[in-house]
Protein backbone atom coordinates (compact mmCIF):
# COMPACT_ATOMS: atom_id res chain seq x y z
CA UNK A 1 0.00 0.00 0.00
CA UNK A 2 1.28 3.60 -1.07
CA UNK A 3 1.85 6.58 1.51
CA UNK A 4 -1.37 8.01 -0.96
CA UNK A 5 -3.59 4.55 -0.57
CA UNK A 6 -2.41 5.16 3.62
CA UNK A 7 -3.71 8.69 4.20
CA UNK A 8 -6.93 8.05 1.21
CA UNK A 9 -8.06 4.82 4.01
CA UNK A 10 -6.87 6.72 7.14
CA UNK A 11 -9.30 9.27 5.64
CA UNK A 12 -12.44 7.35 4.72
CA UNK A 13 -11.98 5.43 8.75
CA UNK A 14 -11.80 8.80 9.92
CA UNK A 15 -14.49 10.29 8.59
CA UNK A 16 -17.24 7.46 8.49
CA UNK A 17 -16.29 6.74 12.34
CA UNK A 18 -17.09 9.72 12.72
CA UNK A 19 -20.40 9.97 10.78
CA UNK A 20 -20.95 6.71 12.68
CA UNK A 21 -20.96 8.34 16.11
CA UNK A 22 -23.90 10.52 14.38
CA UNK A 23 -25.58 7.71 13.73
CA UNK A 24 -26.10 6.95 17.05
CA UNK A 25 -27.71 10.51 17.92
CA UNK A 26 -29.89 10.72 14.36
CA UNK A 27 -30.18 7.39 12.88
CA UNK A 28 -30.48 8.43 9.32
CA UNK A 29 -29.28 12.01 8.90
CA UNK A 30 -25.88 10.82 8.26
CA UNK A 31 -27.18 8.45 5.68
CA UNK A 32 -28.75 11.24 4.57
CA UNK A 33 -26.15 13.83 4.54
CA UNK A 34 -23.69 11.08 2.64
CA UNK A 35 -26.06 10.51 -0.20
CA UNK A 36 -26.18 14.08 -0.85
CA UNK A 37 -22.93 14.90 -0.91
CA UNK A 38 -21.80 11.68 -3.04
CA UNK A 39 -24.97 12.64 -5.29
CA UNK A 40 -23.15 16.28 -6.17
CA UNK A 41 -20.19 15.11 -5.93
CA UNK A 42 -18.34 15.77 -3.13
CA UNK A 43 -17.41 12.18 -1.95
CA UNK A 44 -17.39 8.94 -3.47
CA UNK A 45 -19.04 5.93 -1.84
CA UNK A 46 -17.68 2.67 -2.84
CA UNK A 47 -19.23 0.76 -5.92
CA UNK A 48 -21.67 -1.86 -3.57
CA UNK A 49 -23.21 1.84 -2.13
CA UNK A 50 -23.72 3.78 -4.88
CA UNK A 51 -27.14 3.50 -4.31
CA UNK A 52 -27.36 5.51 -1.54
CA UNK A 53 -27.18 8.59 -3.42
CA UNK A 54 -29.90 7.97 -5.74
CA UNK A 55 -33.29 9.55 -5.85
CA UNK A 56 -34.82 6.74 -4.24
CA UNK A 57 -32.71 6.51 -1.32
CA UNK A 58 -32.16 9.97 -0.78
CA UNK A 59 -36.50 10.19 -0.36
CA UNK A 60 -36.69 7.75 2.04
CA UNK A 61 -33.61 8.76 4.09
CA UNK A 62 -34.71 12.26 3.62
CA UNK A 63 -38.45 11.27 4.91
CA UNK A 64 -36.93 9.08 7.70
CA UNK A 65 -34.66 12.09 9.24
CA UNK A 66 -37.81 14.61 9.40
CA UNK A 67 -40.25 11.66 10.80
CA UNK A 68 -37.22 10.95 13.29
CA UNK A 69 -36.47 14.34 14.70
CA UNK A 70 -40.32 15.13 15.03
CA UNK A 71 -41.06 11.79 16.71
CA UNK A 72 -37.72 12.41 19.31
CA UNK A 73 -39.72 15.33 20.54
CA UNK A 74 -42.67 13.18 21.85
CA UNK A 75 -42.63 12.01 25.02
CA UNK A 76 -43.04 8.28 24.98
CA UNK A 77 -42.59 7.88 21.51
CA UNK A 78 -39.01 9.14 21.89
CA UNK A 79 -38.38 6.01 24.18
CA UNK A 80 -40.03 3.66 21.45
CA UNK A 81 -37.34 5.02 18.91
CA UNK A 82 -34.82 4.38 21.54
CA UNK A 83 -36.06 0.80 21.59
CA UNK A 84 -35.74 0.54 17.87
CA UNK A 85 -32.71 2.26 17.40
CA UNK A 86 -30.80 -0.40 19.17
CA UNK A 87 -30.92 -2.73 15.95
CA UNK A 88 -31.44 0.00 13.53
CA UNK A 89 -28.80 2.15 14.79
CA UNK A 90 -25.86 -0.41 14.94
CA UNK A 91 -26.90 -1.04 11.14
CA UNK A 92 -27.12 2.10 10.20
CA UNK A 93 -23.52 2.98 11.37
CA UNK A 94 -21.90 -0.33 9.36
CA UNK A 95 -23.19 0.80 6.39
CA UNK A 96 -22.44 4.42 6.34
CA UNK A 97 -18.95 3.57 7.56
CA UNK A 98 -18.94 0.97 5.13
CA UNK A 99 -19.77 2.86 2.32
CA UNK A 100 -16.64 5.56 2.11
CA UNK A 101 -14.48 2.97 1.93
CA UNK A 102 -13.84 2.87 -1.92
CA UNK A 103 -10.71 1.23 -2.20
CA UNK A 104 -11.01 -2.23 -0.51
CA UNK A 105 -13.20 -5.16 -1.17
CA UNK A 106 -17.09 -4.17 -0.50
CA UNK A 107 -16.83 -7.65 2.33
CA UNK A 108 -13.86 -6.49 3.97
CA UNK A 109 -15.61 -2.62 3.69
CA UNK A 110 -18.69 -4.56 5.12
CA UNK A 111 -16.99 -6.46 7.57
CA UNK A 112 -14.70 -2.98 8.71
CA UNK A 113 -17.97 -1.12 9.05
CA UNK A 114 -19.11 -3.39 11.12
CA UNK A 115 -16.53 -3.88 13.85
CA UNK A 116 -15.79 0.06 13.91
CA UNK A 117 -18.91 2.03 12.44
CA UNK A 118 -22.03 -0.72 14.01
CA UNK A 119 -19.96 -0.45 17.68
CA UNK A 120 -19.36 3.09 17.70
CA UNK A 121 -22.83 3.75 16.89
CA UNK A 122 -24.50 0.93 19.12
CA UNK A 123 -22.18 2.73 22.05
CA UNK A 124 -23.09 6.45 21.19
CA UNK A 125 -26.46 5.04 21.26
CA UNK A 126 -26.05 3.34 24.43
CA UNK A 127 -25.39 6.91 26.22
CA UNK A 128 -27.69 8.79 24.43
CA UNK A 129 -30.17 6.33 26.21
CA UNK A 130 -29.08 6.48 29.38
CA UNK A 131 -29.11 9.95 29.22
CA UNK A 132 -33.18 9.98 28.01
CA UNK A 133 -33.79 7.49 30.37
CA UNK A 134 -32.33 9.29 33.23
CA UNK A 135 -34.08 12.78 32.19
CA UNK A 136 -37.58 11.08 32.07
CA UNK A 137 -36.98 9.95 35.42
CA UNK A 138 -35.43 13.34 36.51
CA UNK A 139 -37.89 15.39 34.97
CA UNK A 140 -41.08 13.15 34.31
CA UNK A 141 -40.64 13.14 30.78
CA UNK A 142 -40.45 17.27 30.30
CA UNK A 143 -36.96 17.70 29.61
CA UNK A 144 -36.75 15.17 26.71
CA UNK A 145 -37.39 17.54 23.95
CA UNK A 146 -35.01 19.66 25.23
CA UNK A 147 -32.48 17.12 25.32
CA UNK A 148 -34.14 15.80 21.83
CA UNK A 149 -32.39 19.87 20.50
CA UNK A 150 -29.18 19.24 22.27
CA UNK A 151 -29.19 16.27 20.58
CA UNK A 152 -29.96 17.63 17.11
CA UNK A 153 -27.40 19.98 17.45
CA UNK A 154 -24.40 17.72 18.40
CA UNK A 155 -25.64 15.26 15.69
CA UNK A 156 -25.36 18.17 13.06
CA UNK A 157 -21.85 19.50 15.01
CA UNK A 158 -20.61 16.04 14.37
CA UNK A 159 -21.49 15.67 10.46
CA UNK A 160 -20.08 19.00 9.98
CA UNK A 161 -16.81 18.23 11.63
CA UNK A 162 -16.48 14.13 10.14
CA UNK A 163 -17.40 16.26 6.40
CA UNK A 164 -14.68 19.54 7.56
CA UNK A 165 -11.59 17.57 9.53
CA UNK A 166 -10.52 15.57 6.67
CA UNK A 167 -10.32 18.35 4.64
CA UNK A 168 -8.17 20.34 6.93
CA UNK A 169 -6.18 17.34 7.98
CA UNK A 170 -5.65 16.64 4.37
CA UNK A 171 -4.45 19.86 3.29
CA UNK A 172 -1.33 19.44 1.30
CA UNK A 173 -1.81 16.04 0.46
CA UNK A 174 -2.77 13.87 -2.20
CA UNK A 175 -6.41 14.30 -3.21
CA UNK A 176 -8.50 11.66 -1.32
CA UNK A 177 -12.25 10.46 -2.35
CA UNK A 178 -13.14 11.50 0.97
CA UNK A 179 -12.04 15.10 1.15
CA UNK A 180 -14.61 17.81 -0.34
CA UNK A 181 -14.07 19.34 -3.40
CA UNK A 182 -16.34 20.74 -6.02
CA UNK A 183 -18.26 18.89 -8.36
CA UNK A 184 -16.78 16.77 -10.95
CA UNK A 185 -20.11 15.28 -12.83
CA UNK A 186 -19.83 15.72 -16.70
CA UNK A 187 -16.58 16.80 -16.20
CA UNK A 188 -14.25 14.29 -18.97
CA UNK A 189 -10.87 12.80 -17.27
CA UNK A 190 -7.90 13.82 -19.04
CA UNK A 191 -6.30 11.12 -20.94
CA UNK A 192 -3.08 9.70 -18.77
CA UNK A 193 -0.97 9.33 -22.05
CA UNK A 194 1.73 11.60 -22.85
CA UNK A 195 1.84 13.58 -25.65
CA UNK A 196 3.27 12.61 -28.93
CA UNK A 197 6.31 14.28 -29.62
């Protein structure tokens, strides 16, 4: 592996870790926020998750993040999303981790995702319950939705700074599939062959 292919995987674990820890705040704004920035352009997701910037995708993760921040703000129904979350969040980390790795072999991205992007949301998760369940008890269920904002802010903190570090950390270095940069649809690659004499 090349000191390029080191820092392009260094960045891709670093950011979707990162977007993972979202994940366990907001299950699907991450998801979200992925798709649309591989959709313009901005990152690549590997070949097995392309999909997750299509329309399709994009819709229902788009639908899922508004139905999941409203719902967070209902007592009772904020501790039913809890419940769910513990499968759906663990999932939801693998495969956005899973997905910026573009370089290695969609099992091993699968498997990688898994062991770093499921546990570090299942664990983010784990807090974020405790938390809830000690504020209900604290407060009788009033100072959830409060805590439901706190949460929505961190969770969008986070995304910004998994999308933002990489670029910073990556400035002066080979150009990575993770790092943001503007669009490149319709635009033709150059042809790698030298010029005839």
């Amino acid at each position: 592996m090349t000191l390029n292919e080191t820092a392009l995987f260094a960045t891709q674990l670093a950011m979707g870790f990162a977007l993972a820890a979202t994940v366990g705040l907001r299950a699907f704004l991450p998801l979200f926020v992925a798709g649309l920035l591989a959709r313009h352009g901005y990152v690549d997701l590997g070949p097995s998750f392309e999909w997750m910037q299509g329309t399709p995708a994009l819709v229902v993760f788009g639908s899922a993040v508004v139905f999941e921040i409203l719902a967070d703000k209902i007592p009772a129904v904020d501790h039913a999303l809890d419940a769910a979350g513990v499968i759906v969040k663990p999932v939801a980390g693998t495969l956005v981790a899973a997905a910026l790795f573009t370089h290695v072999d969609p099992v091993l991205a699968s498997v990688l995702g898994l062991i770093g992007g499921g546990t570090i949301a299942a664990t983010v998760h784990a807090v974020k319950g405790t938390t809830r369940f000690f504020s209900s008890v604290t407060t009788g269920g009033v100072g959830n939705p409060l805590l439901s904002l706190v949460e929505d802010g961190l969770a969008s903190l986070g995304i910004l700074a998994a999308v933002l570090i990489p670029v910073f950390g990556g400035a002066g270095r080979a150009p990575t599939s993770c790092r943001a940069r503007p669009p490149t649809r319709g635009r033709r690659r150059r042809s790698r062959a030298s010029p005839g004499p």
